[in-house]
Protein backbone atom coordinates (compact mmCIF):
# COMPACT_ATOMS: atom_id res chain seq x y z
CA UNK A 1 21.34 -11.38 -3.67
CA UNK A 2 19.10 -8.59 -3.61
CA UNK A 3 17.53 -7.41 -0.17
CA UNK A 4 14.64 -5.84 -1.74
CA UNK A 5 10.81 -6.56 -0.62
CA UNK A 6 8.83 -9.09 -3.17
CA UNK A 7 5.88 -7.36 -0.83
CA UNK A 8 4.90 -4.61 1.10
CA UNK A 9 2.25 -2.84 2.92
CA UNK A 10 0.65 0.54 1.79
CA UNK A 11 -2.42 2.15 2.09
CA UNK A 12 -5.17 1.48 -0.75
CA UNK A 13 -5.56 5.27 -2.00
CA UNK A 14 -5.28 8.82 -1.22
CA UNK A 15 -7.62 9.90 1.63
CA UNK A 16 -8.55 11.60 5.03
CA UNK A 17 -10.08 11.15 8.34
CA UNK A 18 -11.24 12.99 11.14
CA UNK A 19 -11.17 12.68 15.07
CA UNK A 20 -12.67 15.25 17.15
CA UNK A 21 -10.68 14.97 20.49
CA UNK A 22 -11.40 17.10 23.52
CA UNK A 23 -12.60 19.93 20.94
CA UNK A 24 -9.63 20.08 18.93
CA UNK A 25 -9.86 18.58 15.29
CA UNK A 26 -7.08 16.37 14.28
CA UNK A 27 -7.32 15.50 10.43
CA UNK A 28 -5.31 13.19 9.22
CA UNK A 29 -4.29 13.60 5.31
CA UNK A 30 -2.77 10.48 4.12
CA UNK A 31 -1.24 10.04 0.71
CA UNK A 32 0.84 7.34 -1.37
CA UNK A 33 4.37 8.78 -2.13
CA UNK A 34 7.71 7.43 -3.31
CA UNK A 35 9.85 10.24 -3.28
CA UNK A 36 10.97 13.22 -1.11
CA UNK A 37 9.57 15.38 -4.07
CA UNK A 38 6.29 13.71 -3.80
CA UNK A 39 6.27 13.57 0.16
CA UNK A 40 6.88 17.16 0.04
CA UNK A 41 4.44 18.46 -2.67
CA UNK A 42 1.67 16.27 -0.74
CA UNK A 43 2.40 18.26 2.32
CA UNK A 44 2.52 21.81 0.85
CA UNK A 45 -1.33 21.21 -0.75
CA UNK A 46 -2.35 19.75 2.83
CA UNK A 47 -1.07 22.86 4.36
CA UNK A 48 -2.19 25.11 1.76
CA UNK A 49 -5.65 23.79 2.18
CA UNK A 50 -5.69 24.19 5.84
CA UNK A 51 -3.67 27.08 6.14
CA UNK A 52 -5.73 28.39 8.89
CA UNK A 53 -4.97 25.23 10.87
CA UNK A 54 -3.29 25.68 14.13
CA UNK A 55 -0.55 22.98 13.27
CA UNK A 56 -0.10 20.92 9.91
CA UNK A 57 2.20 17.80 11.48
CA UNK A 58 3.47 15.33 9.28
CA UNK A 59 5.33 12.39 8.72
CA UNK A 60 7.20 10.06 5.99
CA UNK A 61 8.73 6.74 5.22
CA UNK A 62 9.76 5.82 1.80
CA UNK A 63 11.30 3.09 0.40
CA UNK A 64 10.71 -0.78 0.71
CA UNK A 65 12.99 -0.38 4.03
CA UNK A 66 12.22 2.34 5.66
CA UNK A 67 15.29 4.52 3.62
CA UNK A 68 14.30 7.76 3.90
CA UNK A 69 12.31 9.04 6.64
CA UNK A 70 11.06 12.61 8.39
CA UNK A 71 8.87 14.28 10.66
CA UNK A 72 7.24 17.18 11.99
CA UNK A 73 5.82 18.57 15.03
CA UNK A 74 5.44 21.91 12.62
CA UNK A 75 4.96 24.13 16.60
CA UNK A 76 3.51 21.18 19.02
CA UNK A 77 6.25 20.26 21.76
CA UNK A 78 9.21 18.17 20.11
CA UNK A 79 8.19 14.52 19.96
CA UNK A 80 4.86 14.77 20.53
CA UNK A 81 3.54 14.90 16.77
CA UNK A 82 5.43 13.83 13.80
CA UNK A 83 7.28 11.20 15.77
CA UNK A 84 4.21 9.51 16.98
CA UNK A 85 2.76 9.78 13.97
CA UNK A 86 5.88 7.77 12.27
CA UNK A 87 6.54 5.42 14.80
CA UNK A 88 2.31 4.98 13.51
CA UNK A 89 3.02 4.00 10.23
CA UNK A 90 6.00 2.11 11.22
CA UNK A 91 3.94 0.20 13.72
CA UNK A 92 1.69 -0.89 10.59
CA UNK A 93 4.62 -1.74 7.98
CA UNK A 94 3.23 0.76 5.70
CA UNK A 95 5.88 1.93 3.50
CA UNK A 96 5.53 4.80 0.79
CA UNK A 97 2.60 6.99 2.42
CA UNK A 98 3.05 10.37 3.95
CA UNK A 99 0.86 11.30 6.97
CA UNK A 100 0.25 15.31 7.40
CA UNK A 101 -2.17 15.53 10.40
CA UNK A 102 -4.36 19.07 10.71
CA UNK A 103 -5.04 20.13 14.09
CA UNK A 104 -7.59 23.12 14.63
CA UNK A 105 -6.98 23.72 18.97
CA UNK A 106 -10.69 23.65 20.86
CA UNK A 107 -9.50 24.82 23.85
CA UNK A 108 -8.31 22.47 26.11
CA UNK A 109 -4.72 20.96 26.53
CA UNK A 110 -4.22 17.75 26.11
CA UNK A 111 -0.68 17.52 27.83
CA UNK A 112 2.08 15.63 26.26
CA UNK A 113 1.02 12.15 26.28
CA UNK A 114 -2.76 13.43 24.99
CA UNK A 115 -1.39 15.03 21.78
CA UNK A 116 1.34 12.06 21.91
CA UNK A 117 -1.99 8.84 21.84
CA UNK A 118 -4.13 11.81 19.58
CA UNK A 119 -1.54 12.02 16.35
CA UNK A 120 -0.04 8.30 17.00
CA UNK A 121 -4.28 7.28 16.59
CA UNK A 122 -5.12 9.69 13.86
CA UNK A 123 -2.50 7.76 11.79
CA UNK A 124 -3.96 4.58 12.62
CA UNK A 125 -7.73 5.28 12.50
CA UNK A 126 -6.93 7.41 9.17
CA UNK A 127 -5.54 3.94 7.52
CA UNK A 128 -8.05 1.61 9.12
CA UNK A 129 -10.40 4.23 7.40
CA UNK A 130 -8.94 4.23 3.55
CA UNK A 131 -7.77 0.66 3.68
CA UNK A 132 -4.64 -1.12 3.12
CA UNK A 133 -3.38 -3.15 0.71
CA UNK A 134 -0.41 -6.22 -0.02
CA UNK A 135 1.70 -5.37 -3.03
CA UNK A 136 3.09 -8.81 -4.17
CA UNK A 137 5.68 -8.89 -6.39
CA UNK A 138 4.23 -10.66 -9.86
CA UNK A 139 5.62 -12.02 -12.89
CA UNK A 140 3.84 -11.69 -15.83
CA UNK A 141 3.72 -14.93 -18.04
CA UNK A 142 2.66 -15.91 -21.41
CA UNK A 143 1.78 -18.95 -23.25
CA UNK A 144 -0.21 -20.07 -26.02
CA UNK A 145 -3.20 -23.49 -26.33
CA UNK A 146 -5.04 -24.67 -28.87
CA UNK A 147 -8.79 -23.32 -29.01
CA UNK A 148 -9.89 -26.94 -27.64
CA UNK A 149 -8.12 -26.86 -24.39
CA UNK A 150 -9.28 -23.10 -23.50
CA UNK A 151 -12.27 -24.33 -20.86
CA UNK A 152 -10.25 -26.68 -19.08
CA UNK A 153 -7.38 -23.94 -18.82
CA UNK A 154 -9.99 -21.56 -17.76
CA UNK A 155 -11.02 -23.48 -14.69
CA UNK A 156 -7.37 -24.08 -14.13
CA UNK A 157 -6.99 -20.51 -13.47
CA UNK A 158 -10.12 -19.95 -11.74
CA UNK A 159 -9.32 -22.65 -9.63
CA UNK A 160 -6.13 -21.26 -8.50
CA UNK A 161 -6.94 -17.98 -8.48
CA UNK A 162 -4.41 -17.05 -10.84
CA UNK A 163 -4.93 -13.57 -12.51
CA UNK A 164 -5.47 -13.64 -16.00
CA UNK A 165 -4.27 -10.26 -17.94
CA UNK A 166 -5.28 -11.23 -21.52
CA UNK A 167 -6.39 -13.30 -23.46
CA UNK A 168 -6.02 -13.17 -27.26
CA UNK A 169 -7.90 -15.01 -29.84
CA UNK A 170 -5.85 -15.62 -33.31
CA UNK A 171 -4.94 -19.22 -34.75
CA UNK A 172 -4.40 -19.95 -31.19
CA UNK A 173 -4.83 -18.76 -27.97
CA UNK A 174 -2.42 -16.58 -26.33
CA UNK A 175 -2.95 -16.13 -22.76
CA UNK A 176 -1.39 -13.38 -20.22
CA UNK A 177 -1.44 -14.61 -16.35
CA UNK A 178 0.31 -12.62 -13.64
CA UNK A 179 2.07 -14.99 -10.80
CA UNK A 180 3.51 -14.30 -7.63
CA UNK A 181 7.62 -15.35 -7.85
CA UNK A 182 7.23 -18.34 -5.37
CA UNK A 183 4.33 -19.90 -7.60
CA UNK A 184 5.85 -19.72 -11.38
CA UNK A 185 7.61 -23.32 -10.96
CA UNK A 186 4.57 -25.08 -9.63
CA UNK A 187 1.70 -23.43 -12.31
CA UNK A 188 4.09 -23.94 -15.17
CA UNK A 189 4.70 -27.61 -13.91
CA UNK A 190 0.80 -27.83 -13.87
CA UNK A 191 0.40 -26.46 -17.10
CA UNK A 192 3.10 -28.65 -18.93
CA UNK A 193 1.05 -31.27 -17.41
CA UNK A 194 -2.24 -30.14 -18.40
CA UNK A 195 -1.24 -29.83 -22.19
CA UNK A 196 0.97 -32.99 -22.29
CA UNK A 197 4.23 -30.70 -22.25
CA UNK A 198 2.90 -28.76 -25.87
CA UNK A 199 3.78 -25.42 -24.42
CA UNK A 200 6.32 -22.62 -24.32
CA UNK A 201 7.11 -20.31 -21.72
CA UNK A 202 7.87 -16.09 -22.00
CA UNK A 203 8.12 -13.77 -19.12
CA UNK A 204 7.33 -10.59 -19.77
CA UNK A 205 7.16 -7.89 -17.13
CA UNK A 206 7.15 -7.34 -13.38
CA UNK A 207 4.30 -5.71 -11.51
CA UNK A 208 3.31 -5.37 -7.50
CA UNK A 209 0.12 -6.72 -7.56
CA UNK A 210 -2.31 -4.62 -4.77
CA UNK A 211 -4.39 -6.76 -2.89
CA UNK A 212 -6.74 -5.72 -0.53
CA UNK A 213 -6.08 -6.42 3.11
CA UNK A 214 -9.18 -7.58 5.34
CA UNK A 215 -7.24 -8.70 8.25
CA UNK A 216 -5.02 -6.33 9.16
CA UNK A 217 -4.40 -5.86 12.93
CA UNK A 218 -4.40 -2.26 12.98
CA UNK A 219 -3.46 -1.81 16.64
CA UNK A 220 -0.96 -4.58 17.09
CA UNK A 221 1.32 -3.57 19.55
């Protein structure tokens, strides 16, 4: 049996956000990536655009389980940088993002454990910022009704929140829904039910489905 994720964390989008800590400017870049290639390309155009930065910093994690990983303290002192900032995104389950985190020095040191708590919470602010989003794993399923049974399908759906992804109008109507794995058994039970067991059954594709996350504990330790 496969060990792969039917979900997973990730941020929403591609974004930024910026702390101003004891003068110094820490930006932190983030970015949605699933390869090394893509990782790496995000971090060149980070640096590129703040090439006059003091330190670009980064950090990966790709995969659904963590399989290929990085970081960088790019000239801080060893650990106190791209390790924080992966342990970060670690701490939050997110999986395919790449963190590159700008710092322009003010003038004042922060010590270890300062830069340590200022890139580990320029990760975490920087997602709490963009958002993140649950990618379920989704089947997508088609079926056909007569034109006479469309409302009461309709508030079927609705009333289960089930995703509808088309819905085509010929001699009949062919309807696309999207279900998470664990429900197909119990809507297609329903359904068969509904329509007095006059209905067929394809699966089509697969998709992660992104749904927004609204109570994410972003500093759960």
């Amino acid at each position: 049996m496969s060990s792969k994720p039917l979900n997973y964390l990730t941020i929403g989008k591609t974004g930024q956000h910026e702390l101003i800590i004891k003068k110094s400017k820490f930006i932190c870049s983030l970015d949605r990536t699933e390869t090394v290639e893509e990782a790496q390309e995000f971090i060149e155009q980070v640096s590129k655009k703040y090439h006059d930065a003091t330190h670009n910093t980064y950090a990966y994690t790709l995969g659904l389980n963590d399989n290929q990983v990085k970081a960088s303290d790019n000239g801080e002192p060893s650990g106190t940088a791209g390790i924080p900032e992966l342990k970060a995104l670690q701490l939050m389950k997110l999986k395919n993002v790449t963190a590159v985190v700008t710092r322009y020095f003010g003038g004042i040191k922060l010590g270890a454990g300062g830069l340590i708590r200022a890139y580990s919470n320029s990760v975490t602010e920087a997602a709490q910022n963009i958002g993140v989003v649950k990618c379920v794993m989704q089947q997508l399923i088609q079926f056909s009704i007569p034109y006479n049974r469309i409302d009461e399908i309709n508030h079927y759906l609705e009333e289960n929140r089930i995703s509808i992804a088309s819905q085509e109008y010929t001699t009949n109507v062919t309807i696309q829904i999207y279900l998470d794995l664990d429900q197909i058994q119990k809507v297609e039970d329903s359904l068969i039910n509904l329509l007095s067991g006059k209905v067929e059954f394809n699966k089509l594709d697969q998709r992660f489905n992104e749904i927004p996350v609204t109570d994410f504990n972003f500093h759960e330790q």
